[in-house]
C-alpha atoms as a PDB file:
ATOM      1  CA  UNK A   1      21.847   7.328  -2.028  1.00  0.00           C
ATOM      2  CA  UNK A   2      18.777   6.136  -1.012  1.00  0.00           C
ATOM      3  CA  UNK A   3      15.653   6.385  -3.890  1.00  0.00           C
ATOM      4  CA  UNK A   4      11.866   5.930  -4.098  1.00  0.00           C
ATOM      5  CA  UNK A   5      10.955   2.925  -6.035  1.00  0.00           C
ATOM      6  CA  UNK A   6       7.030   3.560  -7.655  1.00  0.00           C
ATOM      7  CA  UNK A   7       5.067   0.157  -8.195  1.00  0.00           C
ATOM      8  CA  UNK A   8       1.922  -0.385  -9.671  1.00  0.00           C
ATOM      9  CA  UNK A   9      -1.001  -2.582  -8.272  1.00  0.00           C
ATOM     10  CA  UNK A  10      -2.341  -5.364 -10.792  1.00  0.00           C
ATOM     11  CA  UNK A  11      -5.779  -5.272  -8.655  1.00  0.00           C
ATOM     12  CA  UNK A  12      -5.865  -1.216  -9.581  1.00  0.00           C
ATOM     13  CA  UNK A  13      -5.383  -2.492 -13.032  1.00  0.00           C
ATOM     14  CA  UNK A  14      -8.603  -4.322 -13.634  1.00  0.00           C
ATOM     15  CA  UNK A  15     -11.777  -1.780 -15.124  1.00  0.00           C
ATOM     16  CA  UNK A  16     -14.714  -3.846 -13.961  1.00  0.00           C
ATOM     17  CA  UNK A  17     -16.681  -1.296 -16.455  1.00  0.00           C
ATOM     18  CA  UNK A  18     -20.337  -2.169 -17.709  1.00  0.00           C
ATOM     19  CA  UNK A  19     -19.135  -3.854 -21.068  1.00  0.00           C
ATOM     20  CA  UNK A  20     -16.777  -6.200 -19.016  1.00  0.00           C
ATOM     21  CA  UNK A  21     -13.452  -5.135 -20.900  1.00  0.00           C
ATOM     22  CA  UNK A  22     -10.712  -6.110 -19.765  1.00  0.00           C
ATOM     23  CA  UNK A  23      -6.947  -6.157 -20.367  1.00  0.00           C
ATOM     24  CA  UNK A  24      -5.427  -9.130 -20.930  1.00  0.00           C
ATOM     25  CA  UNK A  25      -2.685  -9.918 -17.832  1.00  0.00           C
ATOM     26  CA  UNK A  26       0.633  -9.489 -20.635  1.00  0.00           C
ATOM     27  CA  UNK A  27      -1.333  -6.365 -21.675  1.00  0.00           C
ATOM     28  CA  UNK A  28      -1.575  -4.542 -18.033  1.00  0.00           C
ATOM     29  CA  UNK A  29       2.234  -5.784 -17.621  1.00  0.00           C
ATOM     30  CA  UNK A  30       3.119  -4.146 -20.588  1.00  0.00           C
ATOM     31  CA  UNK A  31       1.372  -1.162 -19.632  1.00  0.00           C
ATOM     32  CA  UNK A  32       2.686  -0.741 -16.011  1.00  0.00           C
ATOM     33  CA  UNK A  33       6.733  -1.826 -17.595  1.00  0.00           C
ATOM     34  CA  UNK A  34       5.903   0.912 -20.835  1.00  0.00           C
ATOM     35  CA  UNK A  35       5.162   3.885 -18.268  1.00  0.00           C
ATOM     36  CA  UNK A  36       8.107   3.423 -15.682  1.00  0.00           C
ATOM     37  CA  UNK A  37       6.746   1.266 -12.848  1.00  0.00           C
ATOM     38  CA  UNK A  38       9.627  -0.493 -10.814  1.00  0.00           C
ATOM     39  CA  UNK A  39       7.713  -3.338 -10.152  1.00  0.00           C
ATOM     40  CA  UNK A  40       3.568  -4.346  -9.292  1.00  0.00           C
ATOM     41  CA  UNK A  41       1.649  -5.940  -6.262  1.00  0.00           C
ATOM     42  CA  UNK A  42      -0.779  -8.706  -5.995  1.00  0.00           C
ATOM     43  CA  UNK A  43      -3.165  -9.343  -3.680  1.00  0.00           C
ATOM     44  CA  UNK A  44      -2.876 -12.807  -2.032  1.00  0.00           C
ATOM     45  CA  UNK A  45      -6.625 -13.708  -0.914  1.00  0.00           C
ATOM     46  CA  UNK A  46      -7.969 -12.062  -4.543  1.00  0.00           C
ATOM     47  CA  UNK A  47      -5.814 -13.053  -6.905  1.00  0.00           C
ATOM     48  CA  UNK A  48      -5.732 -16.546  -7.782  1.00  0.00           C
ATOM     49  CA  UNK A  49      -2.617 -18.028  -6.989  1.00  0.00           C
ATOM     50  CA  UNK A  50      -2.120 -19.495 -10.543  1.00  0.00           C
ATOM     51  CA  UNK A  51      -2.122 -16.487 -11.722  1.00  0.00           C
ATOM     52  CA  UNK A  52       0.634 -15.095  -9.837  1.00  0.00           C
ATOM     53  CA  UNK A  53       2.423 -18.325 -11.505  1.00  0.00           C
ATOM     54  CA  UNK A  54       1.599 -17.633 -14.504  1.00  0.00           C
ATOM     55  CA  UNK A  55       2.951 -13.583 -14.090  1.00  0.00           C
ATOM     56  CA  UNK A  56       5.911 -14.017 -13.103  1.00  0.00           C
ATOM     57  CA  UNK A  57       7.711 -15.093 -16.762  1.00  0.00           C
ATOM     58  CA  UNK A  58       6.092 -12.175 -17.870  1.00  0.00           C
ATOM     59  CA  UNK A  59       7.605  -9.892 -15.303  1.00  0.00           C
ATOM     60  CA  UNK A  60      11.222 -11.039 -15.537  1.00  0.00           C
ATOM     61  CA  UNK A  61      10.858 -10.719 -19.110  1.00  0.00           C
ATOM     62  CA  UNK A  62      10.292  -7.092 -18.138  1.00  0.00           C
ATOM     63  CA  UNK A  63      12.444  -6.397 -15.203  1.00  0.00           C
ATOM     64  CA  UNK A  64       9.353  -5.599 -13.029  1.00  0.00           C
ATOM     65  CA  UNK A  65       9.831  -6.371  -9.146  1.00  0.00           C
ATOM     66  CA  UNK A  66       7.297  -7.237  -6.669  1.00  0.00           C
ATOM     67  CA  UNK A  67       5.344  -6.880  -3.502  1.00  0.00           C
ATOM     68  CA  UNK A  68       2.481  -8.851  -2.055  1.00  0.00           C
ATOM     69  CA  UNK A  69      -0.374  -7.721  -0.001  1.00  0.00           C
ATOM     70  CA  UNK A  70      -1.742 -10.874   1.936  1.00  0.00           C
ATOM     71  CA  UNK A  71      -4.888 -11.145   3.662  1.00  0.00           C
ATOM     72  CA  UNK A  72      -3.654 -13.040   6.725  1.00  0.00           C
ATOM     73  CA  UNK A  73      -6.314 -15.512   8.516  1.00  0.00           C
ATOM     74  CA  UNK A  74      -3.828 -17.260  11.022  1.00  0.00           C
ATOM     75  CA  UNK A  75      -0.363 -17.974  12.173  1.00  0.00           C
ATOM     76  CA  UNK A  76      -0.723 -21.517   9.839  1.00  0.00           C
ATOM     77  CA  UNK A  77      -2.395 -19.376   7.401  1.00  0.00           C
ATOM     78  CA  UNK A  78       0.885 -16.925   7.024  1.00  0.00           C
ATOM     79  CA  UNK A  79       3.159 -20.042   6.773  1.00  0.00           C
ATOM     80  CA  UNK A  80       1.525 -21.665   3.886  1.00  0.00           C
ATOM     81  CA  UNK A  81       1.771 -17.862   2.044  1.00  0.00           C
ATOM     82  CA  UNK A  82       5.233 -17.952   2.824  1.00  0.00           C
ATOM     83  CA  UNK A  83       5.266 -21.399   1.220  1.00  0.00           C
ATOM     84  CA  UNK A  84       3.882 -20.378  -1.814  1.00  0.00           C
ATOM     85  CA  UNK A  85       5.638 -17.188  -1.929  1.00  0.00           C
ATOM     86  CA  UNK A  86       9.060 -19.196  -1.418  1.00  0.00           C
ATOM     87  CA  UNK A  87       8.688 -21.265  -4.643  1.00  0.00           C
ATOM     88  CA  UNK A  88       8.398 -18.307  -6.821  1.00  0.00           C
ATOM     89  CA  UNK A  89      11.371 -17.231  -8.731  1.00  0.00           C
ATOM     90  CA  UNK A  90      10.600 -13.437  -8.103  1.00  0.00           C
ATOM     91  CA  UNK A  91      11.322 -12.739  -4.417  1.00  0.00           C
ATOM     92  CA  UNK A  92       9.101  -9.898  -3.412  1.00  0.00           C
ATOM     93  CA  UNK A  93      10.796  -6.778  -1.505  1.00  0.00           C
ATOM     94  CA  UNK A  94       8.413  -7.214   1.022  1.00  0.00           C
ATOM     95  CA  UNK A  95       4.959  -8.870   2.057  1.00  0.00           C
ATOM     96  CA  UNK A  96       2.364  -6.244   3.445  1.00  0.00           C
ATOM     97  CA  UNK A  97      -0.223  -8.570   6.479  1.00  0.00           C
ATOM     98  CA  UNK A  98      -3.863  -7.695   6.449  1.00  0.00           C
ATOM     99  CA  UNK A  99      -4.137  -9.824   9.298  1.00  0.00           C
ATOM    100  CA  UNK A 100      -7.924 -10.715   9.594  1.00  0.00           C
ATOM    101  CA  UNK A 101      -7.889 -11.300  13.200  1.00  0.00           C
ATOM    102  CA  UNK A 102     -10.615  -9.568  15.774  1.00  0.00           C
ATOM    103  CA  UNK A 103      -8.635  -6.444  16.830  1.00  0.00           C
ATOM    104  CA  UNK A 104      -9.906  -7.464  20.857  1.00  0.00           C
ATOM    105  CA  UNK A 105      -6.914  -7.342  22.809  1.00  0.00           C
ATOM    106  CA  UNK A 106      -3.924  -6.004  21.799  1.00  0.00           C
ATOM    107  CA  UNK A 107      -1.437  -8.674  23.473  1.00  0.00           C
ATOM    108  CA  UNK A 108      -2.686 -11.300  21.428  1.00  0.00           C
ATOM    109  CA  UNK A 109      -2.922  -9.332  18.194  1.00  0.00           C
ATOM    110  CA  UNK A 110       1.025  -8.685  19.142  1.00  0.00           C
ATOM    111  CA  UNK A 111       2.274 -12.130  19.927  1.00  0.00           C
ATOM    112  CA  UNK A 112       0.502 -12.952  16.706  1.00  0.00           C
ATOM    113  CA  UNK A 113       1.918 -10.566  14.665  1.00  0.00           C
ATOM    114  CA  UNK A 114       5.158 -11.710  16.264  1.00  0.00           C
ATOM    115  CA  UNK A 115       4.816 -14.923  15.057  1.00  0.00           C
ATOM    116  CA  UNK A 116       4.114 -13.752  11.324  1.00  0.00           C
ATOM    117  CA  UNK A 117       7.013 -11.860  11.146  1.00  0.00           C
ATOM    118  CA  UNK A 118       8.972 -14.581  12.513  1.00  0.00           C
ATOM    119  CA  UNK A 119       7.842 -16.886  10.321  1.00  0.00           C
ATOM    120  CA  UNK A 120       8.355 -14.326   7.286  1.00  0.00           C
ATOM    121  CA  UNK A 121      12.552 -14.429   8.736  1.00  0.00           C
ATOM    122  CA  UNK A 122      13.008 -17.714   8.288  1.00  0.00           C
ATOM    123  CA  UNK A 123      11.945 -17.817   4.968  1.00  0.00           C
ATOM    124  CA  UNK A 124      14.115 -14.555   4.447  1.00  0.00           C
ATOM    125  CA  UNK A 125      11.023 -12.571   3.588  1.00  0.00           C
ATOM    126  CA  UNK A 126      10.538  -9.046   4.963  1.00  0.00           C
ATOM    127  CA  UNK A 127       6.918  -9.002   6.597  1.00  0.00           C
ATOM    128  CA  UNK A 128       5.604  -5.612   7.384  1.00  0.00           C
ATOM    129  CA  UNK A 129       1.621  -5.178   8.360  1.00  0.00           C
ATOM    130  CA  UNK A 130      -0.553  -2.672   6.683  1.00  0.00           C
ATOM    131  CA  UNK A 131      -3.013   0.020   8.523  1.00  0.00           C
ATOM    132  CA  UNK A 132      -6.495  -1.387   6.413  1.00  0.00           C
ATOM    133  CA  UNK A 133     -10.199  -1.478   7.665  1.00  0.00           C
ATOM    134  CA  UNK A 134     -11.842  -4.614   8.096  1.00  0.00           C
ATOM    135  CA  UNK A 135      -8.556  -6.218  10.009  1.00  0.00           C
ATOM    136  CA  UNK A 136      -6.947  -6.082  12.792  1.00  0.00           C
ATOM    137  CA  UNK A 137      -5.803  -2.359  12.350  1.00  0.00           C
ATOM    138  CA  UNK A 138      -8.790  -1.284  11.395  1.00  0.00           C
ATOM    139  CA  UNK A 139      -8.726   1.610  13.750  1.00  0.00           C
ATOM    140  CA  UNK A 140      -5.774   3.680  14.079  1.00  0.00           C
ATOM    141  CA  UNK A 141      -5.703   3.850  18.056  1.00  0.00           C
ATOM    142  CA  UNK A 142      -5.252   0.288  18.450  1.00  0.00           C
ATOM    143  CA  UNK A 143      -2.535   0.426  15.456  1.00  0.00           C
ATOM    144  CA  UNK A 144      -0.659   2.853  17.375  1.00  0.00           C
ATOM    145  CA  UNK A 145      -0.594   0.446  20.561  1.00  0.00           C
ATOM    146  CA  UNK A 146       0.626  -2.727  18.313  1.00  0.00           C
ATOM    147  CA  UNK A 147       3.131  -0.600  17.502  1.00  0.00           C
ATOM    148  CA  UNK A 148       4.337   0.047  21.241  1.00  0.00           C
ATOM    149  CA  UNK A 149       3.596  -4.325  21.535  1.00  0.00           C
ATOM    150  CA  UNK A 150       5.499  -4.822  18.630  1.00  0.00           C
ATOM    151  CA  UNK A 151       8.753  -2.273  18.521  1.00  0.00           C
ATOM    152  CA  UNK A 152      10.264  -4.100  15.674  1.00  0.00           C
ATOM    153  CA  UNK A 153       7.153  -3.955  13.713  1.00  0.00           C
ATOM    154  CA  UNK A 154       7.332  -1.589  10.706  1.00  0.00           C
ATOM    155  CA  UNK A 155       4.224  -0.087   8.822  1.00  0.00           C
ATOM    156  CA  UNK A 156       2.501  -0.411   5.493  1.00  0.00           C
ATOM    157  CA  UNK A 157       0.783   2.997   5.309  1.00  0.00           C
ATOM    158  CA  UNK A 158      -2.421   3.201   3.177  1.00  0.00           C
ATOM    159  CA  UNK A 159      -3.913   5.967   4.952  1.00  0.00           C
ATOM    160  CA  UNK A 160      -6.721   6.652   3.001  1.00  0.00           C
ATOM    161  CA  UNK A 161      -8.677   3.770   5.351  1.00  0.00           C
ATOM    162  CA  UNK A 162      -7.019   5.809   8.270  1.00  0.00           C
ATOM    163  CA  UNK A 163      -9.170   8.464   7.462  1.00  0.00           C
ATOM    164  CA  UNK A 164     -12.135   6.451   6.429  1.00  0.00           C
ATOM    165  CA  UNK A 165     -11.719   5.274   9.905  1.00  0.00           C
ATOM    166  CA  UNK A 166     -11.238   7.843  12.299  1.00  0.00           C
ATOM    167  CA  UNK A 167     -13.743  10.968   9.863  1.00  0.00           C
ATOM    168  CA  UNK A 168     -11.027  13.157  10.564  1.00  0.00           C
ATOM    169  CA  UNK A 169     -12.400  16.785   9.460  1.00  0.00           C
ATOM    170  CA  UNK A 170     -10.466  18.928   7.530  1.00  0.00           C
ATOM    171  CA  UNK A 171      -8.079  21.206   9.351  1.00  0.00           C
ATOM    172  CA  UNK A 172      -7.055  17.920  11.331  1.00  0.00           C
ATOM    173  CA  UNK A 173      -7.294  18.727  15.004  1.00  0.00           C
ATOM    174  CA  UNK A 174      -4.106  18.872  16.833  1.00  0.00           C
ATOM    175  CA  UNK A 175      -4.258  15.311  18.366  1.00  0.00           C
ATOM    176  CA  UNK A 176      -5.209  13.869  15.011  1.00  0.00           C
ATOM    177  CA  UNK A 177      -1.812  15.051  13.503  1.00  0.00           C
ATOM    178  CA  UNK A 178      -0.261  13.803  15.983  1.00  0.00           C
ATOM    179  CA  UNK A 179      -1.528  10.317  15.904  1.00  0.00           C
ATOM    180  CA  UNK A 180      -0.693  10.675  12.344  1.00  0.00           C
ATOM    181  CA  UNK A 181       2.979  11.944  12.671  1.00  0.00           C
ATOM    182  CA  UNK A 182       2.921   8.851  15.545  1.00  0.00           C
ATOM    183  CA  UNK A 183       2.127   6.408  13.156  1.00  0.00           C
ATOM    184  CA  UNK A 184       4.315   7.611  10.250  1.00  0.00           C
ATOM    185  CA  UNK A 185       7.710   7.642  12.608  1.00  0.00           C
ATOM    186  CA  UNK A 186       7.247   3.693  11.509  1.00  0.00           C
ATOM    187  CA  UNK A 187       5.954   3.991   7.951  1.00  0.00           C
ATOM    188  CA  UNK A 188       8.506   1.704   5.750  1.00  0.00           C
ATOM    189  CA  UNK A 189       6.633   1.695   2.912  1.00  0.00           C
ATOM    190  CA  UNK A 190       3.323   3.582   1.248  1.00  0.00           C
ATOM    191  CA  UNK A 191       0.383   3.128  -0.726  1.00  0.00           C
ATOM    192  CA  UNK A 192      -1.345   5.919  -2.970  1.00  0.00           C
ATOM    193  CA  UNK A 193      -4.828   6.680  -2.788  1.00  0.00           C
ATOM    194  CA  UNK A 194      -6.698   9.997  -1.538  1.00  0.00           C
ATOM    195  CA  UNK A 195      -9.737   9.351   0.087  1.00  0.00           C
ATOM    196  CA  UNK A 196     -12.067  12.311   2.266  1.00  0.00           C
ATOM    197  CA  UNK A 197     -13.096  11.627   5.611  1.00  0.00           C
ATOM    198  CA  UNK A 198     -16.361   9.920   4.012  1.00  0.00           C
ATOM    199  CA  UNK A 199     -15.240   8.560   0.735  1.00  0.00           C
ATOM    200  CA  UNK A 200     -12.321   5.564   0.287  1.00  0.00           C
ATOM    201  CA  UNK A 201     -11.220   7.176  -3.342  1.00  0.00           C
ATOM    202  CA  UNK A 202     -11.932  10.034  -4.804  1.00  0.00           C
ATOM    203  CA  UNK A 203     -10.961  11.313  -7.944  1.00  0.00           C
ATOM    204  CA  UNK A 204      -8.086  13.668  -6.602  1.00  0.00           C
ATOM    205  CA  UNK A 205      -7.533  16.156  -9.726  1.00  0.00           C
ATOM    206  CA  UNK A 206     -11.625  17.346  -9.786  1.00  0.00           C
ATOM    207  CA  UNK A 207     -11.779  20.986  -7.959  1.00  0.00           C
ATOM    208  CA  UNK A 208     -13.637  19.848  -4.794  1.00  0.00           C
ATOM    209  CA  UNK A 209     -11.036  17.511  -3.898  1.00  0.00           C
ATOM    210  CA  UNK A 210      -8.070  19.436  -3.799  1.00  0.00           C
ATOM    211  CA  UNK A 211      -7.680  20.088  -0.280  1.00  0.00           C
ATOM    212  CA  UNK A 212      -7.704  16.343   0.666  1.00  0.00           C
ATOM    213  CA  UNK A 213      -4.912  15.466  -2.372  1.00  0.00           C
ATOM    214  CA  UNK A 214      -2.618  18.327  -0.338  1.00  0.00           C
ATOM    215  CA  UNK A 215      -3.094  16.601   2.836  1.00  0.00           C
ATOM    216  CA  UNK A 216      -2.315  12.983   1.482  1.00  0.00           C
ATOM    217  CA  UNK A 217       0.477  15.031   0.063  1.00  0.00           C
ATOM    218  CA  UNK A 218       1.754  16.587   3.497  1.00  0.00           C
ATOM    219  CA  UNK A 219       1.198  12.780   5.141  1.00  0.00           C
ATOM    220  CA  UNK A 220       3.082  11.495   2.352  1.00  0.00           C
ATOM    221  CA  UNK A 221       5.842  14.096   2.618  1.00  0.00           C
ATOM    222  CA  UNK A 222       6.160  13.663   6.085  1.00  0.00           C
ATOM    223  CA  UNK A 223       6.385   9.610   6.147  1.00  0.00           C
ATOM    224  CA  UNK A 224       9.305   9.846   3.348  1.00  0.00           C
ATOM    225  CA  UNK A 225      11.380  12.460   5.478  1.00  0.00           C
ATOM    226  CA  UNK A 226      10.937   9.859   8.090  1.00  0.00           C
ATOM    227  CA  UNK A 227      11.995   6.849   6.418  1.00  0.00           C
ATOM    228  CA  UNK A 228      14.779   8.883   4.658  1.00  0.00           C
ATOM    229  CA  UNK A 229      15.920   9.798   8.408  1.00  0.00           C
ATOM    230  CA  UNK A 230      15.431   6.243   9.605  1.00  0.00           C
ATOM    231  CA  UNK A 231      17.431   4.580   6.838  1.00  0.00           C
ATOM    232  CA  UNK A 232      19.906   7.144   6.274  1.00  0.00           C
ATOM    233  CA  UNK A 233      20.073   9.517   3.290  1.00  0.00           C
ATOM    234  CA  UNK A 234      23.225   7.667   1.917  1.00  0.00           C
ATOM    235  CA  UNK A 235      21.866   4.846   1.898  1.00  0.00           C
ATOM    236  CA  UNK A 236      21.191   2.087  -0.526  1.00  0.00           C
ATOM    237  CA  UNK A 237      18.009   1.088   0.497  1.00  0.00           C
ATOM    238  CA  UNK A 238      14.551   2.192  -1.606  1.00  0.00           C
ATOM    239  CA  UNK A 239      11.211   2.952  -0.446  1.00  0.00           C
ATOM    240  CA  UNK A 240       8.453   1.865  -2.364  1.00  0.00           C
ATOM    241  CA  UNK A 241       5.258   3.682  -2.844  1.00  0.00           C
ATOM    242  CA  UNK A 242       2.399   1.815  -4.737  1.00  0.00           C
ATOM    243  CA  UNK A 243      -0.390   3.416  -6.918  1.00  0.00           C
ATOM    244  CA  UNK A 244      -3.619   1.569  -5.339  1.00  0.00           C
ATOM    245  CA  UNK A 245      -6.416   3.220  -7.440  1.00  0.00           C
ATOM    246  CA  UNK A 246      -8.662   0.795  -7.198  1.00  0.00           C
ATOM    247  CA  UNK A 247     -12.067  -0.359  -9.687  1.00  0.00           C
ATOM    248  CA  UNK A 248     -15.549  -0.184  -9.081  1.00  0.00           C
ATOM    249  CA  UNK A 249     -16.739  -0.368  -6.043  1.00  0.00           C
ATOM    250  CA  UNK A 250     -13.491   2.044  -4.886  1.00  0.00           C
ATOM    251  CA  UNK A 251     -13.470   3.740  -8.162  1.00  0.00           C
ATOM    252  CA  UNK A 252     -16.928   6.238  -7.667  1.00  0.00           C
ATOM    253  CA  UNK A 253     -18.951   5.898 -10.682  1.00  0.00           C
ATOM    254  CA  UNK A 254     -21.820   7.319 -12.293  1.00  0.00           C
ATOM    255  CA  UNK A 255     -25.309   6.340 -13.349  1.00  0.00           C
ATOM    256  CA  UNK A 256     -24.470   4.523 -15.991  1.00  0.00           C
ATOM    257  CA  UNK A 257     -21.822   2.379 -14.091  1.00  0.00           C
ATOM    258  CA  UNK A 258     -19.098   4.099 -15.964  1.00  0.00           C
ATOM    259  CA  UNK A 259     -15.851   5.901 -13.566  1.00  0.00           C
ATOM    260  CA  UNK A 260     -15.897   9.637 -13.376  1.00  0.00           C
ATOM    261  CA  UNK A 261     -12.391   9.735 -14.013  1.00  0.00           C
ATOM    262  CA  UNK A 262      -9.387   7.819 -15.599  1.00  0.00           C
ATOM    263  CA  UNK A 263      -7.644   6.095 -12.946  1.00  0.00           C
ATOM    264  CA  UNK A 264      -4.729   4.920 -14.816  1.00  0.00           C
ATOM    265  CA  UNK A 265      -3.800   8.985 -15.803  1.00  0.00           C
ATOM    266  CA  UNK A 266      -4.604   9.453 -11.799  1.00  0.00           C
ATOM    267  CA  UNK A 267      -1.590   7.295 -11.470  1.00  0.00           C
ATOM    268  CA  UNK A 268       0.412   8.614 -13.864  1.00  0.00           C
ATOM    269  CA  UNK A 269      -0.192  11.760 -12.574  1.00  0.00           C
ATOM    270  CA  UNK A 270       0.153  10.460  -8.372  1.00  0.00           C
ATOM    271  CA  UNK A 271       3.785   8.219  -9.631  1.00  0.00           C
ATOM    272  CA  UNK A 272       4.885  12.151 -10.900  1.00  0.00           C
ATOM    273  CA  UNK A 273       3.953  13.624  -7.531  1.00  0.00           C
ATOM    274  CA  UNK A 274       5.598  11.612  -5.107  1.00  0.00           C
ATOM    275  CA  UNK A 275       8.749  11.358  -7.226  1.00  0.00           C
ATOM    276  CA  UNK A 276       8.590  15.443  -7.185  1.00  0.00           C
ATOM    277  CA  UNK A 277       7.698  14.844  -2.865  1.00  0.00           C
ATOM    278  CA  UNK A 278      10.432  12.569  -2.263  1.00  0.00           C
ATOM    279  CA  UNK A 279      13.036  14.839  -3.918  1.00  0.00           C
ATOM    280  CA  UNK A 280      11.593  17.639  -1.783  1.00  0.00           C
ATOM    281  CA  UNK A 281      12.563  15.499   1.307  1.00  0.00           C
ATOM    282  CA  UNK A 282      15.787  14.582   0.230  1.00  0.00           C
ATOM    283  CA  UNK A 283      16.552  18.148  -0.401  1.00  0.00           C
ATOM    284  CA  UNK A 284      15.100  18.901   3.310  1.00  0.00           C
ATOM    285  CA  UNK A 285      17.303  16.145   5.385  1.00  0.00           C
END
């Protein structure tokens, strides 16, 4: 049967508060392993590569798995990630590409991506590419005609920059939710965040903010009844949804540089809801 597999990100773990607290990295490890997480993410391009070294004893010792999210420069630039990656005694489910290539012609953005997720095969690493401003899918029109380029090519969906991107108002226009429902037919994997059309994260439980958490909801709904019909309900394979509630300058915070909200209850709470979301779409298919 297949099953959705919750991870944690160690970037959403740092505070980056006034004081400069921080938890130690055995400390945020603990914390992620003590409330349930499957397994984490790190962010190749921020975190230092020693310590991703120096993690990975301490998340065998705890059973956690692991995904990366890579900030991809170049084809050479993907190989010597997949060299690094390779020597690391945890093998990650999957690698999601921010490939930092100018988004100019979408040919060349495809044989690239190509390449990557060739490159990603021989190293038997799954490579899928995430939907991110700044990068090459920074707009979701161009994403959606990689994907047509690329037919093998299967999505990381973080669409909280989606709708950074394309200031979608709220009731979504019927071509919006289409492009959306496009995109999603090829979503293998998610990551949690709710944004509004102006505002990368928001804190999702205050009042004003409800109706965007029930569309991330719906979107998030819709991708798992897709993957769950793309994979096969009995199935063994798991989808994996990471918590990306991210610190200052994602996190909003007040005047005295202090959050407005507790982001590690916001995952707590966002882990809860897509478990409850993915049993809906089970139920459904």
């Amino acid at each position: 049967m297949v099953k959705l597999d919750v991870f944690q990100s160690m970037w959403a773990m740092e505070y980056k508060r006034p004081d400069g607290f921080e938890l130690s990295l055995q400390e945020k490890i603990q914390k992620i392993s003590d409330a349930g997480f499957k397994g984490v993410s790190f962010d190749i391009g921020y975190h230092p590569l020693d310590m991703i070294e120096t993690a990975m004893p301490l998340l065998q010792a705890h059973g956690l798995e692991l995904v990366y999210n890579a900030f991809v420069k170049s084809v050479e630039h993907y190989a010597e990630i997949i060299e690094f990656v390779s020597k690391q005694p945890i093998k990650p489910r999957f690698i999601a590409i921010v490939g930092q290539i100018e988004p100019w012609d979408v040919k060349e953005v495809a044989d690239v991506t190509k390449q990557w997720i060739a490159i990603g095969e021989k190293a038997g690493i799954t490579s899928h590419v995430e939907i991110h401003r700044n990068c090459m899918t920074n707009d979701l029109h161009f994403t959606l005609q990689l994907m047509k380029q690329v037919p093998e090519l299967l999505m990381v969906a973080d669409l909280s920059h989606t709708l950074v991107n394309q200031e979608y108002y709220l009731p979504l226009h019927d071509e919006a939710n289409q492009r959306i429902s496009e995109f999603l037919t090829r979503a293998e994997a998610f990551h949690g965040r709710v944004a509004t059309r102006e505002q990368i994260q928001v804190p999702f439980l205050f009042p004003q903010h409800k109706p965007w958490f029930e569309l991330f909801q719906q979107w998030w709904l819709e991708g798992f009844e897709n993957w769950i019909a793309r994979h096969g309900k009995q199935s063994d394979d798991a989808c994996v949804f990471l918590c990306e509630l991210g610190p200052p300058v994602y996190a909003i915070t007040g005047e005295d540089g202090s959050e407005l909200s507790d982001r590690w209850q916001e995952a707590l709470v966002m882990k809860e809801t897509v478990e409850q979301l993915w049993q809906q779409a089970c139920n459904k298919i």
